[in-house]
PDB file of N, CA and C in Angstrom:
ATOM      1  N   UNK A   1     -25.310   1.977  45.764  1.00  0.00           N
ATOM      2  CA  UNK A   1     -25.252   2.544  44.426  1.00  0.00           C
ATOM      3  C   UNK A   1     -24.101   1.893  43.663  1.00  0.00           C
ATOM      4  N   UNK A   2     -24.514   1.802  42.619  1.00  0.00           N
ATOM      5  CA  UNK A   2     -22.853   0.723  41.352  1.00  0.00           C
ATOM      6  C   UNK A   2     -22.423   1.930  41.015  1.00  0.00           C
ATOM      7  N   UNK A   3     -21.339   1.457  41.000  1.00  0.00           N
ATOM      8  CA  UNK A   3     -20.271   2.136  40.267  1.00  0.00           C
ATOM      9  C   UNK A   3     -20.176   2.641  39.071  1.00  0.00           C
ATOM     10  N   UNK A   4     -19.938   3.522  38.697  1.00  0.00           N
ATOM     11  CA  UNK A   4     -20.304   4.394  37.099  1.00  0.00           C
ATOM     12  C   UNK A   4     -19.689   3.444  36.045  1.00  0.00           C
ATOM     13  N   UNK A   5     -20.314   2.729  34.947  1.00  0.00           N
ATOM     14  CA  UNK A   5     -19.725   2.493  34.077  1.00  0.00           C
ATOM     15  C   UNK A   5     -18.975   3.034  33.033  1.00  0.00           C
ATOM     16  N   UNK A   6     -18.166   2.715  32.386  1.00  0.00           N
ATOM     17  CA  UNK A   6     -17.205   3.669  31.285  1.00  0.00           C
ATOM     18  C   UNK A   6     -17.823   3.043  30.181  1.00  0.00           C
ATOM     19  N   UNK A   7     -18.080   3.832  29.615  1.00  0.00           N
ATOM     20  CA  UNK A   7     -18.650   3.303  27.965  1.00  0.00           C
ATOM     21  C   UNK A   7     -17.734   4.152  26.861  1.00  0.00           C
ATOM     22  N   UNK A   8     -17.364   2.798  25.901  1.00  0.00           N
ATOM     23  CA  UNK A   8     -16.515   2.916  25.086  1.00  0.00           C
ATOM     24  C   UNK A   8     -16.958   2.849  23.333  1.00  0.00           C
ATOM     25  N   UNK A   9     -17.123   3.823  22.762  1.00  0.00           N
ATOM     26  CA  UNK A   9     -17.804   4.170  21.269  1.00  0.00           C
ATOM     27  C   UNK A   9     -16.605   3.424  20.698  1.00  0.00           C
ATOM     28  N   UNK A  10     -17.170   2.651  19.251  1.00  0.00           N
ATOM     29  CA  UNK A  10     -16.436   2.119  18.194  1.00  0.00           C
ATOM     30  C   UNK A  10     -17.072   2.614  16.903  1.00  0.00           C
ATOM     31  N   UNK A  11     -16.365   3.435  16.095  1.00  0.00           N
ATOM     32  CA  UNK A  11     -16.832   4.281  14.833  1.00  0.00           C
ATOM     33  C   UNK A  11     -16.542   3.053  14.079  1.00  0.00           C
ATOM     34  N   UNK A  12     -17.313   3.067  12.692  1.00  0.00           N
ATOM     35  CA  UNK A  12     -16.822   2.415  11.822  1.00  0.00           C
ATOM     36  C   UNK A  12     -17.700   2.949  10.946  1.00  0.00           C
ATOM     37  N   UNK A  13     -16.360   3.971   9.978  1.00  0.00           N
ATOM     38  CA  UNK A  13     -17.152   4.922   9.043  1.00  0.00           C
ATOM     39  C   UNK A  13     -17.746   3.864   7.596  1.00  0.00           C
ATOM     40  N   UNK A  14     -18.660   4.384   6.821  1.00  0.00           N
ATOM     41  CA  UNK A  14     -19.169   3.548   5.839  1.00  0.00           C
ATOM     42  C   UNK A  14     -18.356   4.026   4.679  1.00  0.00           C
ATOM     43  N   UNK A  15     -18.808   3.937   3.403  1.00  0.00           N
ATOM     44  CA  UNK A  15     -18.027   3.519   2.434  1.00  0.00           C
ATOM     45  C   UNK A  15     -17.636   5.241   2.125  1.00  0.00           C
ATOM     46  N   UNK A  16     -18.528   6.139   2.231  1.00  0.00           N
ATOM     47  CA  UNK A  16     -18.571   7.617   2.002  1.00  0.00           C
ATOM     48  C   UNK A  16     -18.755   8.205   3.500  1.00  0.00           C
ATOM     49  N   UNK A  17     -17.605   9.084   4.018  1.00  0.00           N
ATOM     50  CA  UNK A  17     -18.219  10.022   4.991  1.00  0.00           C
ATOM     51  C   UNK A  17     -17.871  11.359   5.253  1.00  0.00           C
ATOM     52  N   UNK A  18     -18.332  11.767   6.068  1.00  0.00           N
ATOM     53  CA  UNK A  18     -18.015  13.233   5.806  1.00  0.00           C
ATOM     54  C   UNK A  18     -16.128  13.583   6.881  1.00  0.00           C
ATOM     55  N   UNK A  19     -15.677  14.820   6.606  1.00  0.00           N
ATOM     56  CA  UNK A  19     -14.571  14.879   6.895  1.00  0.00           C
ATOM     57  C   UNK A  19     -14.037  15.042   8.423  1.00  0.00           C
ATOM     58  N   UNK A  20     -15.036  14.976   9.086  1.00  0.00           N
ATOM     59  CA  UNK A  20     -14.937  15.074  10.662  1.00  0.00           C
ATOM     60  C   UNK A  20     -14.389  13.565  11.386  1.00  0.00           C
ATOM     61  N   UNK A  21     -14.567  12.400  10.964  1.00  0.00           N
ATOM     62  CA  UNK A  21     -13.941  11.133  10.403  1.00  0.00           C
ATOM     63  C   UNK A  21     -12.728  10.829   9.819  1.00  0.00           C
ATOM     64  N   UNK A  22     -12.234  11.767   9.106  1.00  0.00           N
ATOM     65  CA  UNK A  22     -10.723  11.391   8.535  1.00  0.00           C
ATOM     66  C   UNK A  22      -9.596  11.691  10.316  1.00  0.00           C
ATOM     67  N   UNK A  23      -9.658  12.182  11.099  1.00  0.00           N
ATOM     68  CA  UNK A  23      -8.640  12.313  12.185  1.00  0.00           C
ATOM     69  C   UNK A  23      -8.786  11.359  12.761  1.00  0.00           C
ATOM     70  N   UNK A  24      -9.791  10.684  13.575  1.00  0.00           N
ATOM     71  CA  UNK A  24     -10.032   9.181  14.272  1.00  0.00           C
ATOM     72  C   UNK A  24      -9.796   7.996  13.205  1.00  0.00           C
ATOM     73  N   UNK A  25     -10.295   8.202  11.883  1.00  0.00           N
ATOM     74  CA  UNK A  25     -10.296   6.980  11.282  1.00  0.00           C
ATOM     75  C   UNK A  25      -8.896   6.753  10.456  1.00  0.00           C
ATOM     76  N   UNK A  26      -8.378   8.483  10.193  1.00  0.00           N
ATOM     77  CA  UNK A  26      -6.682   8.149   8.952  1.00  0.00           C
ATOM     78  C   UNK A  26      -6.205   9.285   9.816  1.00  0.00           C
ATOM     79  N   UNK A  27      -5.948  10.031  10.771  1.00  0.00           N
ATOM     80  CA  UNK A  27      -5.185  10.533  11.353  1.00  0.00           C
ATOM     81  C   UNK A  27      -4.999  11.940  10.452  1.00  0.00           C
ATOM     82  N   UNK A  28      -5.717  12.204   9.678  1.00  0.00           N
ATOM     83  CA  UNK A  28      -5.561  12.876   8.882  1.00  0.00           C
ATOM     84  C   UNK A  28      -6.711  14.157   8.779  1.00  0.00           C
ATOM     85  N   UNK A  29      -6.027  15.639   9.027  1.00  0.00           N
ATOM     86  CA  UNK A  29      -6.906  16.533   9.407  1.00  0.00           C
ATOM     87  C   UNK A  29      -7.478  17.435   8.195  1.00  0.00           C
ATOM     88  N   UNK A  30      -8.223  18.127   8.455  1.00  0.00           N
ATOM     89  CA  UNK A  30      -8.714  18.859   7.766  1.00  0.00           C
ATOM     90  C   UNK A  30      -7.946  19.692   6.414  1.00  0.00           C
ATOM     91  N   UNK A  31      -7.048  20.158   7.270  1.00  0.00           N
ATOM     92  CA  UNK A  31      -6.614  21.230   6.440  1.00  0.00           C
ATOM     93  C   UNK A  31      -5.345  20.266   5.318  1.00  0.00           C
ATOM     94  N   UNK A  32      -4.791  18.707   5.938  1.00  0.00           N
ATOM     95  CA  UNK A  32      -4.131  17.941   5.028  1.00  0.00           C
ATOM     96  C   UNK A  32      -5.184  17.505   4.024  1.00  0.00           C
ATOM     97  N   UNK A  33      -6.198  17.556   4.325  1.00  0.00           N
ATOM     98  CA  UNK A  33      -7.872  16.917   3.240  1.00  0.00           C
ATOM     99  C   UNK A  33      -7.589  18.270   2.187  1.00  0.00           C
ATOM    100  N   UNK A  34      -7.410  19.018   2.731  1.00  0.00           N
ATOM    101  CA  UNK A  34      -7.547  20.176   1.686  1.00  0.00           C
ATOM    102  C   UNK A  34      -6.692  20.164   0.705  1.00  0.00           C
ATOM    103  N   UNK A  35      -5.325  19.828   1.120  1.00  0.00           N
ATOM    104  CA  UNK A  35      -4.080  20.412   0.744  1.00  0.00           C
ATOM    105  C   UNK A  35      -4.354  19.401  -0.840  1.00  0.00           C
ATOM    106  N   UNK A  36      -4.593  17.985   0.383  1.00  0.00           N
ATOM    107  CA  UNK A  36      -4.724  16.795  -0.966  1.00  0.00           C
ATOM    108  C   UNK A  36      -5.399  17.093  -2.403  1.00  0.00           C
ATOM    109  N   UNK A  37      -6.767  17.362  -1.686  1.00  0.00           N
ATOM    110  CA  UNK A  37      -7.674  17.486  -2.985  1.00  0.00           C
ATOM    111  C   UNK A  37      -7.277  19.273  -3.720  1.00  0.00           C
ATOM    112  N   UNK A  38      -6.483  20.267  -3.489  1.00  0.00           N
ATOM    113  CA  UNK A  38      -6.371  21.459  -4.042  1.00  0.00           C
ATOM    114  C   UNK A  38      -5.210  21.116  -5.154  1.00  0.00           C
ATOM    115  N   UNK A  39      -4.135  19.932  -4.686  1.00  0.00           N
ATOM    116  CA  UNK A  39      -3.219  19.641  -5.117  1.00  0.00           C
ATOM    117  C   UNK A  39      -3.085  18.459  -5.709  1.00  0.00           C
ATOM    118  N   UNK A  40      -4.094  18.021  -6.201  1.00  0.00           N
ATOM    119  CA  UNK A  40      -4.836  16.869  -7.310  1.00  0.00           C
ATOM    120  C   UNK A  40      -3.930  14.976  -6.477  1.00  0.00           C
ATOM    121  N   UNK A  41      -3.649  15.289  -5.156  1.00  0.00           N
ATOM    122  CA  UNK A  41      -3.438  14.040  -4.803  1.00  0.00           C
ATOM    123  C   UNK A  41      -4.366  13.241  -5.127  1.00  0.00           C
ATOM    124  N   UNK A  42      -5.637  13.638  -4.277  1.00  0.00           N
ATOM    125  CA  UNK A  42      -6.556  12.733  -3.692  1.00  0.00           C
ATOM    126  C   UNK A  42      -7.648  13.135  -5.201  1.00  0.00           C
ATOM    127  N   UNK A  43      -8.562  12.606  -6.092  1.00  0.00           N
ATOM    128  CA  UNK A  43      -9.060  12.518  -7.159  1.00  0.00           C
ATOM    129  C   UNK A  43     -10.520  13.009  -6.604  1.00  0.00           C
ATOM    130  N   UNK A  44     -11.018  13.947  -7.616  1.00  0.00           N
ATOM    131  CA  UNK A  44     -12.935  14.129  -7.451  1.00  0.00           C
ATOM    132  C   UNK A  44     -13.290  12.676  -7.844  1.00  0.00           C
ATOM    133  N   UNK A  45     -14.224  12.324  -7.140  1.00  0.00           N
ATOM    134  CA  UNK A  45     -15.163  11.245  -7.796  1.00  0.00           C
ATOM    135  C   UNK A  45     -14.435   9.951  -7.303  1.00  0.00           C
ATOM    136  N   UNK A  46     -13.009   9.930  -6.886  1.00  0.00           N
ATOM    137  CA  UNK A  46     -12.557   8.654  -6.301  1.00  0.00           C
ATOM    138  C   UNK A  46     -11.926   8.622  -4.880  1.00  0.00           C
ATOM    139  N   UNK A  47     -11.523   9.416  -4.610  1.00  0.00           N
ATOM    140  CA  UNK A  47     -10.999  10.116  -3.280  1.00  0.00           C
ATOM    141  C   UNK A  47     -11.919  10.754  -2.130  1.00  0.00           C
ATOM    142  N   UNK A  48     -12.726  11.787  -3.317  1.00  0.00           N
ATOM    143  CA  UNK A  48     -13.525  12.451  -2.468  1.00  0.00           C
ATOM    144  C   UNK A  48     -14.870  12.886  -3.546  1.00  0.00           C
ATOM    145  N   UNK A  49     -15.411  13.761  -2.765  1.00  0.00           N
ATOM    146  CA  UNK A  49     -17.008  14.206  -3.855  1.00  0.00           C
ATOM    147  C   UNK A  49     -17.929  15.107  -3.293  1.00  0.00           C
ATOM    148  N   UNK A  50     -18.741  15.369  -3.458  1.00  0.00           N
ATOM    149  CA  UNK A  50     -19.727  16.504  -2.425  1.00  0.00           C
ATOM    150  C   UNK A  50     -21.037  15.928  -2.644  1.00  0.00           C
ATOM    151  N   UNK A  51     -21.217  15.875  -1.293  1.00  0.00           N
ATOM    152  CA  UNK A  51     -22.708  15.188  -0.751  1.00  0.00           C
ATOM    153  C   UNK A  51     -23.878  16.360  -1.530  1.00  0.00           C
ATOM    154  N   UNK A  52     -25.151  15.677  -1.635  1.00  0.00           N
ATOM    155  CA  UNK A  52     -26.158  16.613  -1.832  1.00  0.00           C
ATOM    156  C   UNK A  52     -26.352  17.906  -1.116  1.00  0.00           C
ATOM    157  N   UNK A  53     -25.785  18.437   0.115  1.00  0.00           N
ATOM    158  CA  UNK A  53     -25.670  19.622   0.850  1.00  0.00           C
ATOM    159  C   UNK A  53     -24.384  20.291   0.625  1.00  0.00           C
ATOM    160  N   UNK A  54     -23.512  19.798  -0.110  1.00  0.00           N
ATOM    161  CA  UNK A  54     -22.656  19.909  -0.467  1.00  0.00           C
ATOM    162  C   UNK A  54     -21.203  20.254  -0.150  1.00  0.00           C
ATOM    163  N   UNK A  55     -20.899  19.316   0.777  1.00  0.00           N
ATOM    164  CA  UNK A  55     -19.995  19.256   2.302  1.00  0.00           C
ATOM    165  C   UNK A  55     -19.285  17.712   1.212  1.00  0.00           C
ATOM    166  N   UNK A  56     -17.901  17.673   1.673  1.00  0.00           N
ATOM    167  CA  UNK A  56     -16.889  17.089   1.466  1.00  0.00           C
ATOM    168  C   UNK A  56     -17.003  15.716   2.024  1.00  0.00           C
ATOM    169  N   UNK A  57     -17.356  15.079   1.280  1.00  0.00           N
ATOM    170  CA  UNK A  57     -17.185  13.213   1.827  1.00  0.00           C
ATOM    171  C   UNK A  57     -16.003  12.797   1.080  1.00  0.00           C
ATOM    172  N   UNK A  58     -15.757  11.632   1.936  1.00  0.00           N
ATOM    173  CA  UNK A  58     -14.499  10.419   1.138  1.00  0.00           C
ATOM    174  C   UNK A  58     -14.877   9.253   1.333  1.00  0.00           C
ATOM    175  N   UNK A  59     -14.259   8.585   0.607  1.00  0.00           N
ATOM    176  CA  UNK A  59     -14.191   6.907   0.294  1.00  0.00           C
ATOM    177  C   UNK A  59     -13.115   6.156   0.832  1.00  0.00           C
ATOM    178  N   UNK A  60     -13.552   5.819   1.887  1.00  0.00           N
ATOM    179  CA  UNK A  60     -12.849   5.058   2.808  1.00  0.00           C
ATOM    180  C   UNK A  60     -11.757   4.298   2.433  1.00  0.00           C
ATOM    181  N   UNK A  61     -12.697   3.138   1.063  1.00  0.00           N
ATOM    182  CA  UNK A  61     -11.294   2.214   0.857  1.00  0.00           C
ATOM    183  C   UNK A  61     -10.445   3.042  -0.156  1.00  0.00           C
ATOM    184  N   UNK A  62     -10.864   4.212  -0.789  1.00  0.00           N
ATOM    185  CA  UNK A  62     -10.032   4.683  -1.862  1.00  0.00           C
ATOM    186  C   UNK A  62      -8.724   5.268  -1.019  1.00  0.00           C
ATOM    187  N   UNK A  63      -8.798   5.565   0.112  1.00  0.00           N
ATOM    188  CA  UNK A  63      -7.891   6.240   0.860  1.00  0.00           C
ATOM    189  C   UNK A  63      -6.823   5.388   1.574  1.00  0.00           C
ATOM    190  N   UNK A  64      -7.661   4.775   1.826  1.00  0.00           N
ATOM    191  CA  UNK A  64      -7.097   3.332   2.402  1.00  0.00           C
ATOM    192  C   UNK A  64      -6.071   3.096   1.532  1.00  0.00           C
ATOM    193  N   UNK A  65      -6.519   2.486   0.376  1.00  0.00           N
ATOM    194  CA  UNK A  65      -5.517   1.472  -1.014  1.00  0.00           C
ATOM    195  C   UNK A  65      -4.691   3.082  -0.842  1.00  0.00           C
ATOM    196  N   UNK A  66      -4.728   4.281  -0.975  1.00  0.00           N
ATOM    197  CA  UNK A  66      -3.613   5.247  -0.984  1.00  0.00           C
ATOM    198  C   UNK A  66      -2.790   5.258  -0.432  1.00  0.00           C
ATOM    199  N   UNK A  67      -3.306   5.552   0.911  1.00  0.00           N
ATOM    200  CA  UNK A  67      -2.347   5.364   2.138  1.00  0.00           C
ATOM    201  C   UNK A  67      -1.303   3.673   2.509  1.00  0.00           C
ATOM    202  N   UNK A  68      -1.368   2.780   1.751  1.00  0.00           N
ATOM    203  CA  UNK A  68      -0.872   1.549   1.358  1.00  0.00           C
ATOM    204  C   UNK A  68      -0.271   1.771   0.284  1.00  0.00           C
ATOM    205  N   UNK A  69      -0.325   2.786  -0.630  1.00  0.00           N
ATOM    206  CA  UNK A  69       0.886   2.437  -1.854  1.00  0.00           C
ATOM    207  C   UNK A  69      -0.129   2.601  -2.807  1.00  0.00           C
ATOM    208  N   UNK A  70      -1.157   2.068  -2.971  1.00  0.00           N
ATOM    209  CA  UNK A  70      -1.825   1.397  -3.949  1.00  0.00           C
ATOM    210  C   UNK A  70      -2.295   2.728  -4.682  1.00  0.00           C
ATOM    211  N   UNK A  71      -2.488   2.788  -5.838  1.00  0.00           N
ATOM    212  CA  UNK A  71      -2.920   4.201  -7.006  1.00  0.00           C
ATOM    213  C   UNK A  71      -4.589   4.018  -7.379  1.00  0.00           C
TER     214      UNK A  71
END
């Protein structure tokens, strides 16, 4: 019998995703997602937005260029 292989997942979120993705991909949890968008850091429509079911997505590179400085 072989030996059990280890299999190793590589995420690579797309341009919009939902918020279960911000801790693996920006280290960044839920309740800091909140704080952002309650406290006009993070922008509707450029930061973040609500999917047709209407659950909290973000924009990857908008967060990105944030988390770098960039406005």
């Amino acid at each position: 019998m072989a030996a059990a292989e280890k299999l190793t997942y590589s995420i690579t979120p797309g341009d919009w995703f939902r918020g279960n993705l911000l801790v693996p991909t920006f280290g960044i949890t839920a309740e800091a997602a909140r704080k952002y968008r309650d406290r006009g850091v993070w922008l509707e429509g450029k930061h973040f937005r609500r999917d047709p079911l209407g659950m909290y997505v973000y924009n990857r590179q908008a967060i990105t260029d944030w988390m770098g400085g960039k406005v």
